[in-house]
C-alpha atoms as a PDB file:
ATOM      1  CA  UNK A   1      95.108 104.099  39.242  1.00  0.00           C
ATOM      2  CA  UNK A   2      92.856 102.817  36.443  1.00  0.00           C
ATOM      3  CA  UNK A   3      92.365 103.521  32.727  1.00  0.00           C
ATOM      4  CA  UNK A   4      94.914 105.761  30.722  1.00  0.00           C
ATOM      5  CA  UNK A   5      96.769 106.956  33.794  1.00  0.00           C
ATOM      6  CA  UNK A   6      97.194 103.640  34.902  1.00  0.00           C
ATOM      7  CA  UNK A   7      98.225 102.014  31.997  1.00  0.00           C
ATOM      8  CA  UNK A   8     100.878 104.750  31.394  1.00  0.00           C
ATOM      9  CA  UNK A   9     102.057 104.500  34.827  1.00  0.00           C
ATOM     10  CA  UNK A  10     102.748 100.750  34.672  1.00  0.00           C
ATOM     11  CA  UNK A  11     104.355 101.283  30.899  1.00  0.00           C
ATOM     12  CA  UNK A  12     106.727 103.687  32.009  1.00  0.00           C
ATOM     13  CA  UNK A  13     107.759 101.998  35.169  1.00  0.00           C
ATOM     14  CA  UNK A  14     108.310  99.009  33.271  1.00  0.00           C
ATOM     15  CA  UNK A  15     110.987 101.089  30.946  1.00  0.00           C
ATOM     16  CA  UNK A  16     112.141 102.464  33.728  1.00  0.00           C
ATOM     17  CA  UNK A  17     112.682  99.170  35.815  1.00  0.00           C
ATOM     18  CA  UNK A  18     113.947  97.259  32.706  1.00  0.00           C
ATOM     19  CA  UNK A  19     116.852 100.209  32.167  1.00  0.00           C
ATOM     20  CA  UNK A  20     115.373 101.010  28.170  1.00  0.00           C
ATOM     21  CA  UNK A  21     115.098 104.420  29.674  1.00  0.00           C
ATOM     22  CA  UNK A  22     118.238 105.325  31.397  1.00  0.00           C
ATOM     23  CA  UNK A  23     118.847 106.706  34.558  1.00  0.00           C
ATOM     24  CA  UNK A  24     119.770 110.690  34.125  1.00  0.00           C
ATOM     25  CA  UNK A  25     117.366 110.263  30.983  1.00  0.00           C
ATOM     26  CA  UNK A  26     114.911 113.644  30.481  1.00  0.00           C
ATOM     27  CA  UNK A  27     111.293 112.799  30.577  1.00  0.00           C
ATOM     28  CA  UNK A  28     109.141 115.317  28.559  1.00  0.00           C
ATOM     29  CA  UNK A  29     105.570 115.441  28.250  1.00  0.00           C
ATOM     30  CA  UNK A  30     105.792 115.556  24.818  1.00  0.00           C
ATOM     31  CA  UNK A  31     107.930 112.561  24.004  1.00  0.00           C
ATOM     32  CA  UNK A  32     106.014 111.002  27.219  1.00  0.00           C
ATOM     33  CA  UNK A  33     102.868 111.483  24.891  1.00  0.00           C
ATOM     34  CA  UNK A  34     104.132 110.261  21.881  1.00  0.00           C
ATOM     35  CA  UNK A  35     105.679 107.158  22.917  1.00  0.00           C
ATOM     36  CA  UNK A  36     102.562 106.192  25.101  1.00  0.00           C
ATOM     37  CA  UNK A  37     100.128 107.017  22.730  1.00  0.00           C
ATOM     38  CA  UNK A  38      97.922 109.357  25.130  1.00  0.00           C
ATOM     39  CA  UNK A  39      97.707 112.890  26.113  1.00  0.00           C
ATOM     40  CA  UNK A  40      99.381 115.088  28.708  1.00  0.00           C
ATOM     41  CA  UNK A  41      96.830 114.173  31.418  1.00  0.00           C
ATOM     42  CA  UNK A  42      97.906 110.815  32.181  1.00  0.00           C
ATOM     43  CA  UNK A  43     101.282 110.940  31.628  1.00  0.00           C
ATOM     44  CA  UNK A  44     101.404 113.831  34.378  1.00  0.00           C
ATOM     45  CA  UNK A  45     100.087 111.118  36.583  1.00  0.00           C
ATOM     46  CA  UNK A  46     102.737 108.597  35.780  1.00  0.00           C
ATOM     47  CA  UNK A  47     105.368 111.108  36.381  1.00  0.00           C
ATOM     48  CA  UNK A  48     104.038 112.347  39.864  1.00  0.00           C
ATOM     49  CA  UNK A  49     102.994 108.642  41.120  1.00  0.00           C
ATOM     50  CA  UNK A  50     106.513 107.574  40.565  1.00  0.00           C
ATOM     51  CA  UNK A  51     108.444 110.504  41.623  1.00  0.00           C
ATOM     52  CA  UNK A  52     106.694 110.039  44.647  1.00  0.00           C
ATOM     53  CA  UNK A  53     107.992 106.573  44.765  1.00  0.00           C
ATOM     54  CA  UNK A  54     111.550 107.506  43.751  1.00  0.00           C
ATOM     55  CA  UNK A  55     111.979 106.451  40.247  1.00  0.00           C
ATOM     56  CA  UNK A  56     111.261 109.920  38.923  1.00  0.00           C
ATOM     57  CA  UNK A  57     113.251 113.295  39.844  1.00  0.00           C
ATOM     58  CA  UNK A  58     111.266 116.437  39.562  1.00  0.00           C
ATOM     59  CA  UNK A  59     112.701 119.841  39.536  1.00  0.00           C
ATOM     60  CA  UNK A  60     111.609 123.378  39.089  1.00  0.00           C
ATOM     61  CA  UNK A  61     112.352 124.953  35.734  1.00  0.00           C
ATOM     62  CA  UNK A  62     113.866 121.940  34.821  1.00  0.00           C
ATOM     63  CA  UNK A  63     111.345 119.451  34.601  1.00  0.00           C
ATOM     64  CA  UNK A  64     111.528 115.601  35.035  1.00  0.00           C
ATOM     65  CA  UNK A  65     114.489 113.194  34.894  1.00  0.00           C
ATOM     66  CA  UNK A  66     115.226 109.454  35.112  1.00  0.00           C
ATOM     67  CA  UNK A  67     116.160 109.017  38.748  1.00  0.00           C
ATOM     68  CA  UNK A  68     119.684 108.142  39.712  1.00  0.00           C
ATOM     69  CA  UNK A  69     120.528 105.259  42.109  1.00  0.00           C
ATOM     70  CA  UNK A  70     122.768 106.626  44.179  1.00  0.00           C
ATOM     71  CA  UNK A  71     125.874 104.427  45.512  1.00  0.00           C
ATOM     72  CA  UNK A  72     124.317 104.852  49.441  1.00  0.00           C
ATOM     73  CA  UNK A  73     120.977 103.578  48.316  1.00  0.00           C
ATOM     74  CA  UNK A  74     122.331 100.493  46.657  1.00  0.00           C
ATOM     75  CA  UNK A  75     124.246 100.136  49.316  1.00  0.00           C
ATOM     76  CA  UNK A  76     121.589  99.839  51.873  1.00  0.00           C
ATOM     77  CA  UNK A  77     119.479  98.048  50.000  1.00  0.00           C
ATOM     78  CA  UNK A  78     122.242  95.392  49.306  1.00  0.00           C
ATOM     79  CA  UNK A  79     122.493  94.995  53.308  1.00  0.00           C
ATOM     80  CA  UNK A  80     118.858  94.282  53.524  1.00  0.00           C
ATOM     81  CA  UNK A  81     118.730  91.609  50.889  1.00  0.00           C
ATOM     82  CA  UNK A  82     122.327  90.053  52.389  1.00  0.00           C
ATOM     83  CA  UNK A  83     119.958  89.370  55.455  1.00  0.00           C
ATOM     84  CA  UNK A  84     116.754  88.592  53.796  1.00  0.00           C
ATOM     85  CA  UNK A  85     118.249  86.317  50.906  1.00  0.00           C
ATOM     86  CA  UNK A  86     120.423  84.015  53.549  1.00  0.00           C
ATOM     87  CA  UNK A  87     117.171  83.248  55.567  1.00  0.00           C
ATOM     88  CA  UNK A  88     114.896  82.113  52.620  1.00  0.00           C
ATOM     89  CA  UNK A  89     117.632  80.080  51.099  1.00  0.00           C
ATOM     90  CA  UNK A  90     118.529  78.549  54.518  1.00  0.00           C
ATOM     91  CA  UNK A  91     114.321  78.200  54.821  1.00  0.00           C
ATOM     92  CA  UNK A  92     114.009  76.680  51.263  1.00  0.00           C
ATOM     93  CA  UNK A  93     116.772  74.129  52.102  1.00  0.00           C
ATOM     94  CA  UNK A  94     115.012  73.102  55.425  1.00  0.00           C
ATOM     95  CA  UNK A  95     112.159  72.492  54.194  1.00  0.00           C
ATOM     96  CA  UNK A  96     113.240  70.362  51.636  1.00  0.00           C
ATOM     97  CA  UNK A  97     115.365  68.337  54.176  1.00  0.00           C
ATOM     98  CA  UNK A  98     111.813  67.743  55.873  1.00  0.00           C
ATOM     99  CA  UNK A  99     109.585  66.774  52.860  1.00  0.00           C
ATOM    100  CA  UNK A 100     110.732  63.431  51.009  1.00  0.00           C
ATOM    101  CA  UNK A 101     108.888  65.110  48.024  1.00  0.00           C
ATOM    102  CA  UNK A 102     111.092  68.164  47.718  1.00  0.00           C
ATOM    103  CA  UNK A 103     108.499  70.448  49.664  1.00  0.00           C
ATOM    104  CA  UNK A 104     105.419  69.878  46.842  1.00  0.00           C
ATOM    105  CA  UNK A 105     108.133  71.330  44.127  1.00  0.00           C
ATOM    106  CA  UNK A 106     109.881  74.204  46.007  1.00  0.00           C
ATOM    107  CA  UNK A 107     113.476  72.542  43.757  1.00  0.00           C
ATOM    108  CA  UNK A 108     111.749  72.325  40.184  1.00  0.00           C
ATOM    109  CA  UNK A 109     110.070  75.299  40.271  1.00  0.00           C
ATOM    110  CA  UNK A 110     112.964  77.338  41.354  1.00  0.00           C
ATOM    111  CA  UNK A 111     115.353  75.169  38.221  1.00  0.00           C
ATOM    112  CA  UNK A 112     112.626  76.172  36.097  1.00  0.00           C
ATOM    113  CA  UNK A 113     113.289  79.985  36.575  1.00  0.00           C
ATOM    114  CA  UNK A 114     117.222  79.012  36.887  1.00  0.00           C
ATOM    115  CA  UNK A 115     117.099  77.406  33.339  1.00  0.00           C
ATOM    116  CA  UNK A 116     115.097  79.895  31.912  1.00  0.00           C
ATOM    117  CA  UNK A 117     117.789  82.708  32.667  1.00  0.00           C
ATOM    118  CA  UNK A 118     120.553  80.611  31.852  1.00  0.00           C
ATOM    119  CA  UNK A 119     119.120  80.156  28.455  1.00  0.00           C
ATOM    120  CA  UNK A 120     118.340  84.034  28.043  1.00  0.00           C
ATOM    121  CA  UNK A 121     122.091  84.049  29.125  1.00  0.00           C
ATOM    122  CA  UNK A 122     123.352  82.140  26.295  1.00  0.00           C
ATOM    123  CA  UNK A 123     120.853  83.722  23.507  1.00  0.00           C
ATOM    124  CA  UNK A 124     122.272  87.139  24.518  1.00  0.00           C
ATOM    125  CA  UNK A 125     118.692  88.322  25.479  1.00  0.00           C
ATOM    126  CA  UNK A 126     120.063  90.561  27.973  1.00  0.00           C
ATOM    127  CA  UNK A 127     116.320  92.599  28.251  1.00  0.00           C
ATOM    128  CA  UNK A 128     114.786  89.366  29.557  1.00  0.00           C
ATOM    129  CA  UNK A 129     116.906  88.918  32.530  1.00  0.00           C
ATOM    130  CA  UNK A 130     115.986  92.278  34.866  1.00  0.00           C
ATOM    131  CA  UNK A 131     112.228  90.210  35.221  1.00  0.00           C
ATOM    132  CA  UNK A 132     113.695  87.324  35.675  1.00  0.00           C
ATOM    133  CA  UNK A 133     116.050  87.668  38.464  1.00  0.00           C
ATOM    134  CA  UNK A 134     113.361  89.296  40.036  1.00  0.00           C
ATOM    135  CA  UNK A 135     111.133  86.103  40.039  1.00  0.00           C
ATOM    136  CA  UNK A 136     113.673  84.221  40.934  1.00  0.00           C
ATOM    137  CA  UNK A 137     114.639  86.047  44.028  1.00  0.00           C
ATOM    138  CA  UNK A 138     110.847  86.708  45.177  1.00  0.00           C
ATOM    139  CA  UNK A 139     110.010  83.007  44.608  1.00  0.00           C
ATOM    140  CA  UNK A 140     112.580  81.959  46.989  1.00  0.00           C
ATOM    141  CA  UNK A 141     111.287  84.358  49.381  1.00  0.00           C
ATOM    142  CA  UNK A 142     107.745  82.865  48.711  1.00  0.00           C
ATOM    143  CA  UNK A 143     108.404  79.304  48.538  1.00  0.00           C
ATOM    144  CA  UNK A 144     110.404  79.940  52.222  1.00  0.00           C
ATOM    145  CA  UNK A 145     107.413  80.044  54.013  1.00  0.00           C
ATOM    146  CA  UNK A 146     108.287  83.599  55.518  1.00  0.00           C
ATOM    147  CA  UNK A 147     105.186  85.541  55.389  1.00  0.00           C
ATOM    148  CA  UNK A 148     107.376  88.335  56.757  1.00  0.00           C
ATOM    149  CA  UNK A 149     110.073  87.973  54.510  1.00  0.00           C
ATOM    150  CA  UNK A 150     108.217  87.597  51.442  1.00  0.00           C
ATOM    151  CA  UNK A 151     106.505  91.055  52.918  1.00  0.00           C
ATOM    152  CA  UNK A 152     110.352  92.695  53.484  1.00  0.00           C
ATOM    153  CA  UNK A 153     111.137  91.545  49.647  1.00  0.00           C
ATOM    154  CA  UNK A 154     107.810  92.693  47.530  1.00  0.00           C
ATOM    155  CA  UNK A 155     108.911  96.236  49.288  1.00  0.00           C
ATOM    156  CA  UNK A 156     112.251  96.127  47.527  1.00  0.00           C
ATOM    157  CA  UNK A 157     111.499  94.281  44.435  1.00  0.00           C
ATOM    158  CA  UNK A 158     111.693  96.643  42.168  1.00  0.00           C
ATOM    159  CA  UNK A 159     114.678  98.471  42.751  1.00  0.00           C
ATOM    160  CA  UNK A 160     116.284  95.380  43.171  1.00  0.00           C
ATOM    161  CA  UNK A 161     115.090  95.042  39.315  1.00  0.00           C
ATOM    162  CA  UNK A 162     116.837  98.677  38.223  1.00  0.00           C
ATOM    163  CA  UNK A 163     119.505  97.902  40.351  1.00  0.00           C
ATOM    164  CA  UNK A 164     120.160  94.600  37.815  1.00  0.00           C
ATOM    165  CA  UNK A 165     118.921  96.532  34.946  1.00  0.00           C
ATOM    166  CA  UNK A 166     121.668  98.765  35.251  1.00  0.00           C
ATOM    167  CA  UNK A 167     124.695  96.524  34.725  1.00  0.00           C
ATOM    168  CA  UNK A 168     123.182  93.248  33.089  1.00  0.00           C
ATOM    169  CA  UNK A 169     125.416  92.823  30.367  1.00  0.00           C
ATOM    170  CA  UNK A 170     128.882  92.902  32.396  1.00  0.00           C
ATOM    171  CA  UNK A 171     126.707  90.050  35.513  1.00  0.00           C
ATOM    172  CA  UNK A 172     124.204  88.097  33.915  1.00  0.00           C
ATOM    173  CA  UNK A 173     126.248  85.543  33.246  1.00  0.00           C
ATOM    174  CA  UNK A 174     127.555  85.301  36.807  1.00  0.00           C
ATOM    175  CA  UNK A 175     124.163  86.006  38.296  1.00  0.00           C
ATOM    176  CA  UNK A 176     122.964  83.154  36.851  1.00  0.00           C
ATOM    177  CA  UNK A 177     125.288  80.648  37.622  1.00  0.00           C
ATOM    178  CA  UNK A 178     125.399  81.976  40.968  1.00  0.00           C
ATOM    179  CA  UNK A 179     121.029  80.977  41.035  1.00  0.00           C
ATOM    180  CA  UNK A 180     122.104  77.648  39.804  1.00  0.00           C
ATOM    181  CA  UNK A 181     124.853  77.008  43.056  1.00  0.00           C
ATOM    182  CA  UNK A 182     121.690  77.973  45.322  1.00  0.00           C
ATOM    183  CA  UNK A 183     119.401  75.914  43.983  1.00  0.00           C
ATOM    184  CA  UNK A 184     121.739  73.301  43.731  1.00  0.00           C
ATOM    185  CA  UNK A 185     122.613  73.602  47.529  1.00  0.00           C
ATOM    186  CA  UNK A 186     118.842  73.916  48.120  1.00  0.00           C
ATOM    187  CA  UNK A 187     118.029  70.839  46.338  1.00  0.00           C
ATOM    188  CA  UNK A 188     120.901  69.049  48.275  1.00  0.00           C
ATOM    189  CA  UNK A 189     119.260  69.806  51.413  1.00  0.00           C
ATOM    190  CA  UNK A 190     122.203  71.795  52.500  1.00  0.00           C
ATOM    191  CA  UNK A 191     121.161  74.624  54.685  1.00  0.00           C
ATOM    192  CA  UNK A 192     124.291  76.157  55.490  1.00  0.00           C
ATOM    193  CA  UNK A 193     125.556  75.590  51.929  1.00  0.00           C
ATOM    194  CA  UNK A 194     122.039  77.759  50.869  1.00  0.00           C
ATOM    195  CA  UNK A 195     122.499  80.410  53.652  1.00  0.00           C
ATOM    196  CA  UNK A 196     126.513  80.717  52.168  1.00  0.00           C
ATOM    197  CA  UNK A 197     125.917  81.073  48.667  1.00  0.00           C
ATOM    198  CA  UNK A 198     123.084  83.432  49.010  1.00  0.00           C
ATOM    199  CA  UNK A 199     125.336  85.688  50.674  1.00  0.00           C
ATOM    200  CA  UNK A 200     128.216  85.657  48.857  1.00  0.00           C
ATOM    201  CA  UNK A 201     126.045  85.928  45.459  1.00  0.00           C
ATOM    202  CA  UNK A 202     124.317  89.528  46.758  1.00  0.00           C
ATOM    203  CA  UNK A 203     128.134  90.329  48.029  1.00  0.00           C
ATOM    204  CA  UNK A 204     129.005  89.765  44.635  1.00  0.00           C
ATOM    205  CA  UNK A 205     126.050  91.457  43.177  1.00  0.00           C
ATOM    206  CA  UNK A 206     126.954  94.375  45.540  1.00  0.00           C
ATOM    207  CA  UNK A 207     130.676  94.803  44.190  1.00  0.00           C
ATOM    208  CA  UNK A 208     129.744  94.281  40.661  1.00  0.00           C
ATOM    209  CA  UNK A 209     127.515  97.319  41.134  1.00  0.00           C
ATOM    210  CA  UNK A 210     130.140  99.155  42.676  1.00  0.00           C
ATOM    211  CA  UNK A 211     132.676  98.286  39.895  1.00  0.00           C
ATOM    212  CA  UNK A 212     130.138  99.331  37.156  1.00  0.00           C
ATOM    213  CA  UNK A 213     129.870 102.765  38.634  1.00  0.00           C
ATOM    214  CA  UNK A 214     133.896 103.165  39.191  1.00  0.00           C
ATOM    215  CA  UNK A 215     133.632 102.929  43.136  1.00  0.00           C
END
């Protein structure tokens, strides 16, 4: 999707991703319009492309809505990254143990992304960290080596990204000192170390989510 459509469709994902427009939140043409800057046209587009992707609820008489994550969803998508996250940590960490030059800077880039967050942590720029976890987390899966897994990830990316968006203020902190133990155990060459802390930081992830949302 090019042009208007296009750029409204990747402007109101982004809002939508990031959490500035909440889950449950009505979507009118109208405000659509206004906020976007374009006419009805496009932002039609938008709201079809990503209902069709899930982000967008659409229902007769009542028009369009902020999808809501429901707990079964997160759930299952919480199971897949359990399994995909403890393989490209264990990965990174092997390949580091096999490259005296910590694998052509698999460890700095990662502690670049790490210290990034960790600063947006402590500045209380809460908006910045929904992006960034997501980098992190699909850089580990690239710098892994896993064709396959990086594949599995980029497919789940971005509700991964709402998922975070929705409770970032109550586990960004944690999140992020959570990144640091991985990378830490990655840099140490500690496989199983990797593999265990991956895990336990999506389990963690997983129950935070829950907690948020009174489960």
């Amino acid at each position: 999707m090019s042009g208007a459509a296009g750029r409204v469709l990747r402007a109101l994902r982004r809002d939508i991703l990031s959490g500035e427009l909440e889950q449950g939140m009505r979507l009118t043409e109208t405000s659509l319009c206004t906020r976007y800057e374009v006419s009805r046209v496009p932002v039609r587009e938008a709201i079809r492309t990503l209902a069709a992707e899930g982000f967008v609820a659409v229902r007769p008489n009542l028009g369009a809505t902020v999808a809501t994550i429901s707990a079964d969803d997160a759930d299952d998508l919480y199971a897949v990254r359990c399994t995909i996250e403890e393989i490209t940590a264990r990965r990174c960490a092997a390949l580091v143990a096999a490259s005296a030059t910590g694998a052509d800077g698999l460890v700095s880039r990662l502690d670049e992304i790490v210290e990034t967050g960790l600063a947006a942590v402590a500045a209380g720029r809460a908006g910045e960290l929904p992006v960034l976890n997501t980098r992190f987390h699909l850089t580990m899966a690239e710098l892994s080596g896993s064709a396959s897994l990086l594949s599995l990830f980029r497919q789940v990316a971005d509700r991964i990204q709402w998922i975070y968006a929705t409770n970032v203020s109550v586990q960004g902190r944690r999140s992020w000192t959570e990144h640091r133990g991985i990378v830490d155990a990655i840099a140490a060459a500690d496989e199983a170390a990797a593999a265990r802390r991956a895990r336990e930081h999506i389990a963690n992830s997983r129950q935070g989510f829950l907690s948020a949302r009174g489960a």
